[in-house]
Protein backbone atom coordinates (compact mmCIF):
# COMPACT_ATOMS: atom_id res chain seq x y z
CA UNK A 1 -42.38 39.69 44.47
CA UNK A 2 -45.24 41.30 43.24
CA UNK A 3 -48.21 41.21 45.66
CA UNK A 4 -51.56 39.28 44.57
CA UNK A 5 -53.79 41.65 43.51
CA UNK A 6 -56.81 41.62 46.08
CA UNK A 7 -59.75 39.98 44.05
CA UNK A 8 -63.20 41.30 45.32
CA UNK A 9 -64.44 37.23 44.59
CA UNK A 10 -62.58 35.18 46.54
CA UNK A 11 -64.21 32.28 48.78
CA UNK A 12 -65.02 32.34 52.42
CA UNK A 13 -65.44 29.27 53.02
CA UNK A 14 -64.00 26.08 52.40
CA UNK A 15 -65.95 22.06 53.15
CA UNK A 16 -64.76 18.74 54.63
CA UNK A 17 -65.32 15.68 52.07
CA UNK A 18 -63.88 12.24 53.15
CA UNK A 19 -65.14 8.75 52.70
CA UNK A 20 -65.60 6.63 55.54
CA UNK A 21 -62.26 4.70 56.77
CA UNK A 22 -61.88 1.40 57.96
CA UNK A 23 -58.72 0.55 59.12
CA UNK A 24 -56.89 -2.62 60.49
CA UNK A 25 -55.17 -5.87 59.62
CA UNK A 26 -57.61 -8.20 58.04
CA UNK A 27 -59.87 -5.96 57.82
CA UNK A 28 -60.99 -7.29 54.33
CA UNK A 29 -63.04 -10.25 55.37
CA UNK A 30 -65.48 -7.69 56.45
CA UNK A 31 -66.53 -6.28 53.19
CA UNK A 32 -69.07 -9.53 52.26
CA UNK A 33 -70.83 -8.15 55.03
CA UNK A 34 -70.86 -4.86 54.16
CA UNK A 35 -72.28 -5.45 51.15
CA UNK A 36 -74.91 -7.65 53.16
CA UNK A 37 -75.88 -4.64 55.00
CA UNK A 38 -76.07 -2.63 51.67
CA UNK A 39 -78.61 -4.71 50.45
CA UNK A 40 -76.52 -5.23 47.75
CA UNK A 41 -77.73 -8.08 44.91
CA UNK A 42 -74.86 -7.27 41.80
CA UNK A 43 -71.66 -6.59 42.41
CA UNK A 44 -69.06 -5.55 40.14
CA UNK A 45 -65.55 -5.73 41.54
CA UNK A 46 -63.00 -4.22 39.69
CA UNK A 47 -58.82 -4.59 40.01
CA UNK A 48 -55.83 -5.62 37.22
CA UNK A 49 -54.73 -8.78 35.47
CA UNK A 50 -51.54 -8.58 38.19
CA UNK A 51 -53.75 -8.28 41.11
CA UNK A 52 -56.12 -10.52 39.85
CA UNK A 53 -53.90 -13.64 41.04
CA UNK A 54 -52.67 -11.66 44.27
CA UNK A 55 -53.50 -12.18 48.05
CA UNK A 56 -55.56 -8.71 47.92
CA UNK A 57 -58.11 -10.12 45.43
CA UNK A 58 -58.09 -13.59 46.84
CA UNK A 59 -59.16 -11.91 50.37
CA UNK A 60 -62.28 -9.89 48.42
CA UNK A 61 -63.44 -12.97 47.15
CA UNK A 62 -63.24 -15.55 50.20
CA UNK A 63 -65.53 -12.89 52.11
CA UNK A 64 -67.73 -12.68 49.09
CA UNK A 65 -68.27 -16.17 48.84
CA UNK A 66 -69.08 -16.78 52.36
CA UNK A 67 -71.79 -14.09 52.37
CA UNK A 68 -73.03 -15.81 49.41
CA UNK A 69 -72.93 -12.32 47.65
CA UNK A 70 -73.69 -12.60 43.30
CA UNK A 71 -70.89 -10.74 41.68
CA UNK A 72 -68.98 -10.01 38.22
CA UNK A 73 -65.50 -9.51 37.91
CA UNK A 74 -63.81 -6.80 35.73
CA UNK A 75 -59.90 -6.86 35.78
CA UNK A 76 -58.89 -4.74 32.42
CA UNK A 77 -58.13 -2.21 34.60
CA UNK A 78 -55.00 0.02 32.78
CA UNK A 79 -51.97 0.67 35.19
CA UNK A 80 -51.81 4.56 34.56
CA UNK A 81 -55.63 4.65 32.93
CA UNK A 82 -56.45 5.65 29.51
CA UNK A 83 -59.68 7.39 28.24
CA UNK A 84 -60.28 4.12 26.40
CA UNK A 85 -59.48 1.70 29.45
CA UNK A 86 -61.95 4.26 31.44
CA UNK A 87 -64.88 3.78 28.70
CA UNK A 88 -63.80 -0.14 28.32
CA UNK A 89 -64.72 -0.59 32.17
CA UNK A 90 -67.54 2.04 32.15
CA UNK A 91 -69.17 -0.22 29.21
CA UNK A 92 -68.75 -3.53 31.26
CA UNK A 93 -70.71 -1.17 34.38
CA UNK A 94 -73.27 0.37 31.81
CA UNK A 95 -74.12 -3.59 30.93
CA UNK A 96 -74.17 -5.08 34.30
CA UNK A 97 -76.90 -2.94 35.95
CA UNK A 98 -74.62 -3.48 39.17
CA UNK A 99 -76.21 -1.87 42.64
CA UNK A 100 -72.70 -1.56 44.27
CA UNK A 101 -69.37 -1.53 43.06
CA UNK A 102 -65.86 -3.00 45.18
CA UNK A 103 -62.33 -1.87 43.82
CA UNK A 104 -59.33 -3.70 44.54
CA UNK A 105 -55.95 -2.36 44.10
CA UNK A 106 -53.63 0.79 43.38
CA UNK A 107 -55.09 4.37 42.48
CA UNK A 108 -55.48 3.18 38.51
CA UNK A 109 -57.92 0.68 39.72
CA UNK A 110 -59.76 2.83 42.63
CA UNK A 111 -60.32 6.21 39.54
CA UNK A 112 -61.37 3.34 37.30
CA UNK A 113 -63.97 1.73 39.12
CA UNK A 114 -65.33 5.56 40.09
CA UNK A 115 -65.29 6.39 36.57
CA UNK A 116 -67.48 3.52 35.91
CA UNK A 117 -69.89 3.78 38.79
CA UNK A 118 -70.66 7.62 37.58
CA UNK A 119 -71.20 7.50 33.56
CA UNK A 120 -73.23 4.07 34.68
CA UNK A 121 -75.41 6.47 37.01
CA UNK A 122 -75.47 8.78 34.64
CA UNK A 123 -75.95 6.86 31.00
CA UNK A 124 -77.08 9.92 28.73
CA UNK A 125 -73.66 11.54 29.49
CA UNK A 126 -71.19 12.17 27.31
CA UNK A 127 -67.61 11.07 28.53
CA UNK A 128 -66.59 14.70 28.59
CA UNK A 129 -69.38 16.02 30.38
CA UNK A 130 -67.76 15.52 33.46
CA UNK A 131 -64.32 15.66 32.71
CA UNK A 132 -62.08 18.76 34.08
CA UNK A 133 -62.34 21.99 32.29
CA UNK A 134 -60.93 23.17 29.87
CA UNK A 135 -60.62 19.52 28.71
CA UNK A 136 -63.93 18.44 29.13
CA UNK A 137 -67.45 20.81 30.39
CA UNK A 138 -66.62 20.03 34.36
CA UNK A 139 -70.21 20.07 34.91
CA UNK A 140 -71.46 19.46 38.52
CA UNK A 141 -72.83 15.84 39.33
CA UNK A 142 -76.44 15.67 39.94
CA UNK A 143 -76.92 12.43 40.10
CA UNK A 144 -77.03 9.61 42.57
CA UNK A 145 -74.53 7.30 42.69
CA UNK A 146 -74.12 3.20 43.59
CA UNK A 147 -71.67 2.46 46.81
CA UNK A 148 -68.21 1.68 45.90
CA UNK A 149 -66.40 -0.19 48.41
CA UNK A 150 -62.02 0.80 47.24
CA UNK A 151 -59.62 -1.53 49.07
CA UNK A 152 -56.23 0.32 48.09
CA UNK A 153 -53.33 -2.04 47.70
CA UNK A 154 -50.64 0.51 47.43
CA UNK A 155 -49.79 3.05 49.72
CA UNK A 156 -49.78 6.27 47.20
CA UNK A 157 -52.80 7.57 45.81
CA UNK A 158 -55.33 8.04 48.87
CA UNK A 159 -57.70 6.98 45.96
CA UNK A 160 -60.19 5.77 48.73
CA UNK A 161 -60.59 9.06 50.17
CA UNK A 162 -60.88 11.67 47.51
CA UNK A 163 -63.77 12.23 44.67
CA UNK A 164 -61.15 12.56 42.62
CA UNK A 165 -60.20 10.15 39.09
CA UNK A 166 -57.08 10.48 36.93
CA UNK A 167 -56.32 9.34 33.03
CA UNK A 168 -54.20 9.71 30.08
CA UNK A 169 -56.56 11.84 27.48
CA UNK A 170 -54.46 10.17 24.43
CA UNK A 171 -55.13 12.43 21.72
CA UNK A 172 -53.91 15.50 23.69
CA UNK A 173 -51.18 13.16 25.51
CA UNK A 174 -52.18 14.67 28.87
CA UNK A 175 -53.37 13.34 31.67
CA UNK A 176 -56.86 14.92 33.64
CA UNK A 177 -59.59 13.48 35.36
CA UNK A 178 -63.15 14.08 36.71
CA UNK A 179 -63.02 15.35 40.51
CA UNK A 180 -65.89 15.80 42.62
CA UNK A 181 -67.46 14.96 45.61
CA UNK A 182 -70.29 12.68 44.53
CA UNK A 183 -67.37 10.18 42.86
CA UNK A 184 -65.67 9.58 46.07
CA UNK A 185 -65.95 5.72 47.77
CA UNK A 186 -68.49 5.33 50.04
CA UNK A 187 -66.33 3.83 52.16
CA UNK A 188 -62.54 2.77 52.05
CA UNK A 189 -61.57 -0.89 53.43
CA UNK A 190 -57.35 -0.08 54.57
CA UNK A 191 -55.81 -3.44 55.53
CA UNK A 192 -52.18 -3.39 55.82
CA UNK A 193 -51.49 -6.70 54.86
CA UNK A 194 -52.39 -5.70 51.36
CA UNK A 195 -49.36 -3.81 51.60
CA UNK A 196 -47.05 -7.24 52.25
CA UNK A 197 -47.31 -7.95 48.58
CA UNK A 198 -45.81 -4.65 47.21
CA UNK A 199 -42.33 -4.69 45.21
CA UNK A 200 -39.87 -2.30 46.04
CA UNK A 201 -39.91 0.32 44.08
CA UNK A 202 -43.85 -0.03 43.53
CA UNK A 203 -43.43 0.87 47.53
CA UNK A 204 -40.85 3.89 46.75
CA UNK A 205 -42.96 5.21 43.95
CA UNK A 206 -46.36 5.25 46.16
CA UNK A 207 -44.25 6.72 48.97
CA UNK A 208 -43.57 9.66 46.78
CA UNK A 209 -47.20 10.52 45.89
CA UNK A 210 -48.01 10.71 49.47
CA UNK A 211 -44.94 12.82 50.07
CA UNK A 212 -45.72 15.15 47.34
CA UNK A 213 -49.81 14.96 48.00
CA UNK A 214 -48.62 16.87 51.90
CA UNK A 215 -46.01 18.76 50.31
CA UNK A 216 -48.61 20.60 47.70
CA UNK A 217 -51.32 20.18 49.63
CA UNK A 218 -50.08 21.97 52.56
CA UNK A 219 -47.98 24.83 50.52
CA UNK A 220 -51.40 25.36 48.48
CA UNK A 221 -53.27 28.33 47.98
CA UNK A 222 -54.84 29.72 51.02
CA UNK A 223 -58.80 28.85 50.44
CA UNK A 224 -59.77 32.14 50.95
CA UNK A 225 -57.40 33.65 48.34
CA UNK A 226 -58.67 31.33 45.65
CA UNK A 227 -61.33 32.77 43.15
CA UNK A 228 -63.91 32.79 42.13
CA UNK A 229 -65.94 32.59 44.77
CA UNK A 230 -68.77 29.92 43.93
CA UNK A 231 -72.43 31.33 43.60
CA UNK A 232 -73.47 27.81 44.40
CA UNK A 233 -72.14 25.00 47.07
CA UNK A 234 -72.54 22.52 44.45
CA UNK A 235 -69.88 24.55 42.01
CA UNK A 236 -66.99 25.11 44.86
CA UNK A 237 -64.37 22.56 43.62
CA UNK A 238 -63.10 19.61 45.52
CA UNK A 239 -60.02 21.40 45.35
CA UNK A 240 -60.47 24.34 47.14
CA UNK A 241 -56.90 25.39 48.34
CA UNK A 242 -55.23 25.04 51.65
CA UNK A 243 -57.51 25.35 55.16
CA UNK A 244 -56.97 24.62 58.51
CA UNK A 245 -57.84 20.85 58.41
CA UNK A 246 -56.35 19.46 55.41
CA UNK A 247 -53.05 21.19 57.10
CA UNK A 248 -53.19 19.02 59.98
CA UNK A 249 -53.62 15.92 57.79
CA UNK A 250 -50.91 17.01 55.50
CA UNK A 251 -48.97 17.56 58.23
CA UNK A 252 -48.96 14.20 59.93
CA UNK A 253 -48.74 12.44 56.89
CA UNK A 254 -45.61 14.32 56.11
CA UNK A 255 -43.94 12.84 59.70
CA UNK A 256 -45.03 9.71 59.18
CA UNK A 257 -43.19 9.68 55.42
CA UNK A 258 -40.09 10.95 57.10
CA UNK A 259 -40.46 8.74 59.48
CA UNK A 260 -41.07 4.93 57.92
CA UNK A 261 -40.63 5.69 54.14
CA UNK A 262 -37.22 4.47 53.27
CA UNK A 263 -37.93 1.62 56.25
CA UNK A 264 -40.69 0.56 53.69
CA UNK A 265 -39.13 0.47 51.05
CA UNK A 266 -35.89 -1.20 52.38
CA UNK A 267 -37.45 -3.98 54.11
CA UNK A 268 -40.30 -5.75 52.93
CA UNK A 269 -41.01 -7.84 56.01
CA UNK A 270 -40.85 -4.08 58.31
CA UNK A 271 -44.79 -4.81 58.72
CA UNK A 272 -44.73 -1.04 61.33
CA UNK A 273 -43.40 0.60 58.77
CA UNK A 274 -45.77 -0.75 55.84
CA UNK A 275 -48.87 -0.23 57.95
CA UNK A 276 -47.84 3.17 58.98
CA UNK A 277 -46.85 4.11 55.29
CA UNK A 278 -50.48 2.66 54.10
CA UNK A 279 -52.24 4.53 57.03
CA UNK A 280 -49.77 8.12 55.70
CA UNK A 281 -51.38 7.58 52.15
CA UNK A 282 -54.91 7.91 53.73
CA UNK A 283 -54.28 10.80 55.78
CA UNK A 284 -52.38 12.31 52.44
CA UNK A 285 -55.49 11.64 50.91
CA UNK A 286 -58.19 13.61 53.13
CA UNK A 287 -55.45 16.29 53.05
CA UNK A 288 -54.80 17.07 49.40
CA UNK A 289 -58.73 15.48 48.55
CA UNK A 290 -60.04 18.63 50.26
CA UNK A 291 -57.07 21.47 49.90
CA UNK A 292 -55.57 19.93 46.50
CA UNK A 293 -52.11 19.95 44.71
CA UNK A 294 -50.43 22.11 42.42
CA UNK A 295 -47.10 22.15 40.52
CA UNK A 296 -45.83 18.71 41.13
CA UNK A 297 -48.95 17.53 39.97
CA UNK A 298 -50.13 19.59 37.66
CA UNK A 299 -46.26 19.23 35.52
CA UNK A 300 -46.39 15.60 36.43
CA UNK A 301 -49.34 15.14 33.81
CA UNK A 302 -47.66 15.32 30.76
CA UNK A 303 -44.72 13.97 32.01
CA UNK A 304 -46.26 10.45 32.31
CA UNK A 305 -48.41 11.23 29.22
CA UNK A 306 -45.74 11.75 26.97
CA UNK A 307 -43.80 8.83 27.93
CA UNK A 308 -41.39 7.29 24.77
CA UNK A 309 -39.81 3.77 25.88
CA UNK A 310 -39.51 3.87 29.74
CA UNK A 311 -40.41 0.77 31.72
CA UNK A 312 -39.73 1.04 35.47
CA UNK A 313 -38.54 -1.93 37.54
CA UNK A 314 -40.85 -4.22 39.56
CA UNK A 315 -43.80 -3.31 37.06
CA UNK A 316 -45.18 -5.96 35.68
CA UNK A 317 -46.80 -4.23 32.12
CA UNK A 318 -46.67 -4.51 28.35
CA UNK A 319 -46.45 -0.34 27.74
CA UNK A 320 -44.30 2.29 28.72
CA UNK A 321 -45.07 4.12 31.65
CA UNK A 322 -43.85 6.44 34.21
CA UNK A 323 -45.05 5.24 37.68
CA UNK A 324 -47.36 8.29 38.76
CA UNK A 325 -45.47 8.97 41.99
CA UNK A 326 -42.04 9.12 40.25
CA UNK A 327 -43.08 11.21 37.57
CA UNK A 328 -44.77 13.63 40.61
CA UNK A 329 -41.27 13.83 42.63
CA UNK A 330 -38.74 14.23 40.15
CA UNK A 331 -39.75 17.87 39.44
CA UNK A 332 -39.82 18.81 43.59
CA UNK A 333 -36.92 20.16 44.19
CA UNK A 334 -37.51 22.86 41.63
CA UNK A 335 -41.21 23.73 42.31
CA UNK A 336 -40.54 24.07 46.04
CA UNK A 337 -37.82 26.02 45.16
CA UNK A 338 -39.57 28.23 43.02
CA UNK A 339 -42.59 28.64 45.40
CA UNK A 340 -41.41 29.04 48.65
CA UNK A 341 -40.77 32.91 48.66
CA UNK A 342 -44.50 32.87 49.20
CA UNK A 343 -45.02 31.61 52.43
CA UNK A 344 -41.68 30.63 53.47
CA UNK A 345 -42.07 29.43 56.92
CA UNK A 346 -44.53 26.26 55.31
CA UNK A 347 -41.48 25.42 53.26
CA UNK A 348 -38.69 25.48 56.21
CA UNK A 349 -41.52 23.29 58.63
CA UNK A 350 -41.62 20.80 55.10
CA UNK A 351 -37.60 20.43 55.29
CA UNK A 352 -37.09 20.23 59.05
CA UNK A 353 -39.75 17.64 58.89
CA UNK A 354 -38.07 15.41 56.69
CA UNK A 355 -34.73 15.74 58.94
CA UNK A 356 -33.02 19.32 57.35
CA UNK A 357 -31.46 21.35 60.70
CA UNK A 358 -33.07 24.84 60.19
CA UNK A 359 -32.24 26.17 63.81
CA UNK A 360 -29.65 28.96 61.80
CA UNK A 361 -31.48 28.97 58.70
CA UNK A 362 -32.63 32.38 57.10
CA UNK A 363 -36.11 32.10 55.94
CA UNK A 364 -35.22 33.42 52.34
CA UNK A 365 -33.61 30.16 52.05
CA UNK A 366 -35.99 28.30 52.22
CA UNK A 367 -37.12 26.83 49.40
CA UNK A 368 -33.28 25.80 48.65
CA UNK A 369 -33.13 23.81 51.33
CA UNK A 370 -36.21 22.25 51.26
CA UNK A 371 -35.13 21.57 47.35
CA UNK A 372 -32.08 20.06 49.19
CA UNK A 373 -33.64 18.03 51.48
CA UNK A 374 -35.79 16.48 48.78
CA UNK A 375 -32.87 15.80 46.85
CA UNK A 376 -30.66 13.82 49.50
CA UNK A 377 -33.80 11.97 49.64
CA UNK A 378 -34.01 11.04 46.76
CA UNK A 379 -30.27 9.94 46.38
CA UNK A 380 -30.65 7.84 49.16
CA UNK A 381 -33.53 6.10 47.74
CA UNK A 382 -31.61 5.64 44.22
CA UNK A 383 -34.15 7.60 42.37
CA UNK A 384 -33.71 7.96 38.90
CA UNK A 385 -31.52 11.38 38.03
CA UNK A 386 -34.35 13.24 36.82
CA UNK A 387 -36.58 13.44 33.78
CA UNK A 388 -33.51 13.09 31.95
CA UNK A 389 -32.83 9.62 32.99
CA UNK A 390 -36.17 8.40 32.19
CA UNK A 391 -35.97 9.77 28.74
CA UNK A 392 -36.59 13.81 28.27
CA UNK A 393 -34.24 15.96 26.69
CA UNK A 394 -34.32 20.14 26.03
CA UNK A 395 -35.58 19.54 23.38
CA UNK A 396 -39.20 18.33 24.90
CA UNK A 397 -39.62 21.26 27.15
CA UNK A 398 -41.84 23.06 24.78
CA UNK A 399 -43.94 20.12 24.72
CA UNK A 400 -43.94 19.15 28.57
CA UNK A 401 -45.37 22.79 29.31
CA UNK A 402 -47.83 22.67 26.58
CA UNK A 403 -48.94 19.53 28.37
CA UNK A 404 -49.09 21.67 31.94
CA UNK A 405 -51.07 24.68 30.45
CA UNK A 406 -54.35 22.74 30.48
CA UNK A 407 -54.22 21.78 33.94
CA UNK A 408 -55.42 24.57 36.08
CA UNK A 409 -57.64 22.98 38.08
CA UNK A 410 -54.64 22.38 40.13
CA UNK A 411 -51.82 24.96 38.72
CA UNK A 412 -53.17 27.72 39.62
CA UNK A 413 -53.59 26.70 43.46
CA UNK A 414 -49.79 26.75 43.38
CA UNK A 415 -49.02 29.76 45.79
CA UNK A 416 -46.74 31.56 43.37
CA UNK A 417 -48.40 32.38 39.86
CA UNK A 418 -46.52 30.84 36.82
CA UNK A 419 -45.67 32.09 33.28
CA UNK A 420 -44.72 29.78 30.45
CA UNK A 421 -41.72 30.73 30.60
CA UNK A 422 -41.76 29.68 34.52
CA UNK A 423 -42.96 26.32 33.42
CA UNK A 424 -39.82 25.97 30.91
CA UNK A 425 -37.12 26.87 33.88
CA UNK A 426 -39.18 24.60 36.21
CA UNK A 427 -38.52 21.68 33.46
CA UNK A 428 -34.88 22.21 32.70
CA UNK A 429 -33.80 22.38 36.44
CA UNK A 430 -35.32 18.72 36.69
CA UNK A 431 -33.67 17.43 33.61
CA UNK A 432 -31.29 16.41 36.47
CA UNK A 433 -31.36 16.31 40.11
CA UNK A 434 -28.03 15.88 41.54
């Protein structure tokens, strides 16, 4: 393996960013208050048309109404958000002159409502102004934004934790997003009970974000090897590789995955292993917010953004889509495979976390087994056979890593540098996965 060149501007340092947690079972009847104590006047509260008529939403507004606190409703939120469904709700924010914001549901709603909340703070922006380069200008926020209150309802995303916002950019067919620091909730409401109401496979899918979120996160790019080195605080990125703190949230997130995942997903009255998976996805979330993802992630992208007719069970919506979690996993056998001969020992922790026996295992092999590991989970879980069974052939490769190129903001904190032609291999050994 070639060695990485020693760059003369690479950071030092890296920075801590989380939003205040809340955490604990009925926790939700709280937030009226908290918006009390805001000094809040206007609320906009934000979720989906499916959540809208769910026990989540019904819990918001029961606390609202008994502080007596003046709100508007938005629920257009996109599953899987658009450019378009992210300038529909920032319109509605833009309009309503709202002092504080409240999101209700999965990560689609949570990136939504932040979306809003920032181009409403910021009204002479253009949308791409603060959109990740090389899509949009990434420039630096400057300005101050409204609280945002994100209840998640799903146990994926960490949405409530990270400055980070995903969408599909529809005329490329790629998904980005807007990261930084200033977008992130002031604080994040985590009730498990939330979690009751989650299908099966919604559950799975989730679960697989988080797994993938400690995966990356901790296998990232040491901080100090990423470059350049910013020649202001406000520039360093969100992202900023993997650092001694986000590895000891990855970390524990990781056990608790291996740990109450498929219980989760198996049993929908298992309320240990619901709350422990919802409590995992925050954790996740302060890990990756702070060190970042790579491959997964970064191939994942086009992978939902190119979707052709696939509809995934237990998801109530009238477009194709590929649930952001599965379309995350289905490529990790082969990126951990592919980037564990840089630090090696990372990968072989990863796989005798999730239940591999590595006590005679040589530590050039371990990104197989880790790739192994990940794939009798899978199996066990019925995932689909990879991108193949959800609708990719050869024949979209070329397409798929044209789709990947633009996403460096998290590709190149993979550990191991990729060609095109990397990207291409990485693609046709997910086609399928067992």
């Amino acid at each position: 393996v070639p060695e990485r060149p020693t760059l003369g501007n690479t950071d030092y340092a890296f920075e801590m960013a989380i939003s205040n947690i809340r955490y604990g079972e009925g926790v939700t009847k709280e937030i009226g208050m908290d918006l009390q104590n805001l000094g809040a006047r206007r609320v906009c509260l934000m979720t989906d048309k499916n959540l809208s008529k769910l026990p989540p939403v019904n819990a918001v507004l029961n606390s609202l109404a008994k502080c007596g606190i003046s709100f508007q409703m938005y629920d257009n939120v996109r599953v899987e958000p658009t450019d378009q469904s992210f300038l529909d709700a920032i319109q509605f924010a833009k309009k309503g002159e709202f002092d504080a914001y409240v999101a209700v549901g999965g990560g689609s709603v949570i990136d939504t409502c932040k979306a809003a909340n920032l181009y409403a703070a910021s009204p002479s922006s253009e949308f791409l102004d603060y959109v990740n380069a090389p899509i949009g200008k990434g420039k630096p926020v400057a300005v101050p934004l409204k609280p945002l209150i994100a209840v998640p309802t799903t146990s994926g995303t960490g949405s409530e934790t990270t400055g980070v916002a995903i969408f599909d950019f529809k005329e490329l067919k790629v998904k980005t997003g807007i990261a930084s620091r200033a977008i992130k909730p002031t604080l994040g409401i985590v009730d498990p009970l939330h979690t009751l109401s989650m299908p099966e496979r919604i559950v799975a899918n989730s679960g697989f974000d988080v797994l993938c979120h400690a995966l990356e996160s901790y296998t990232a790019l040491p901080y100090n090897e990423r470059s350049p080195c910013p020649s202001n605080p406000i520039n360093r990125p969100a992202y900023q590789g993997s650092n001694p703190v986000s590895d000891v949230w990855a970390l524990h997130a990781l056990r608790i995955v291996a740990k109450y995942l498929k219980r989760a997903i198996r049993n929908p009255e298992d309320r240990e292993a619901r709350a422990n998976m919802h409590l995992a996805s925050a954790f996740a979330g302060i890990g990756f917010g702070n060190a970042g993802v790579h491959l997964c992630h970064g191939m994942s992208y086009p992978i939902s953004g190119l979707v052709k007719t696939y509809k995934p069970k237990d998801y109530n919506v009238d477009h194709s889509l590929v649930p952001h979690g599965l379309s995350v996993v289905l490529t990790s056998p082969a990126v951990f495979a592919f980037t564990a001969q840089i630090h090696p020992e990372r990968h072989l922790e990863a796989a005798e976390i999730l239940g591999a026996d590595i006590r005679t295992a040589r530590i050039k092999d371990a990104g197989l087994i880790l790739a192994d590991t990940l794939r009798k989970f899978l199996f066990d879980l019925n995932v689909d056979d990879g991108l193949a069974a959800i609708g990719y052939s050869k024949a979209d490769i070329p397409a798929l890593v044209k789709g990947t190129l633009p996403q460096e903001r998290v590709t190149k904190l993979s550990p191991r540098p990729q060609t095109e032609e990397d990207l291409s291999a990485l693609f046709e050994a997910s086609m399928k996965l067992y």
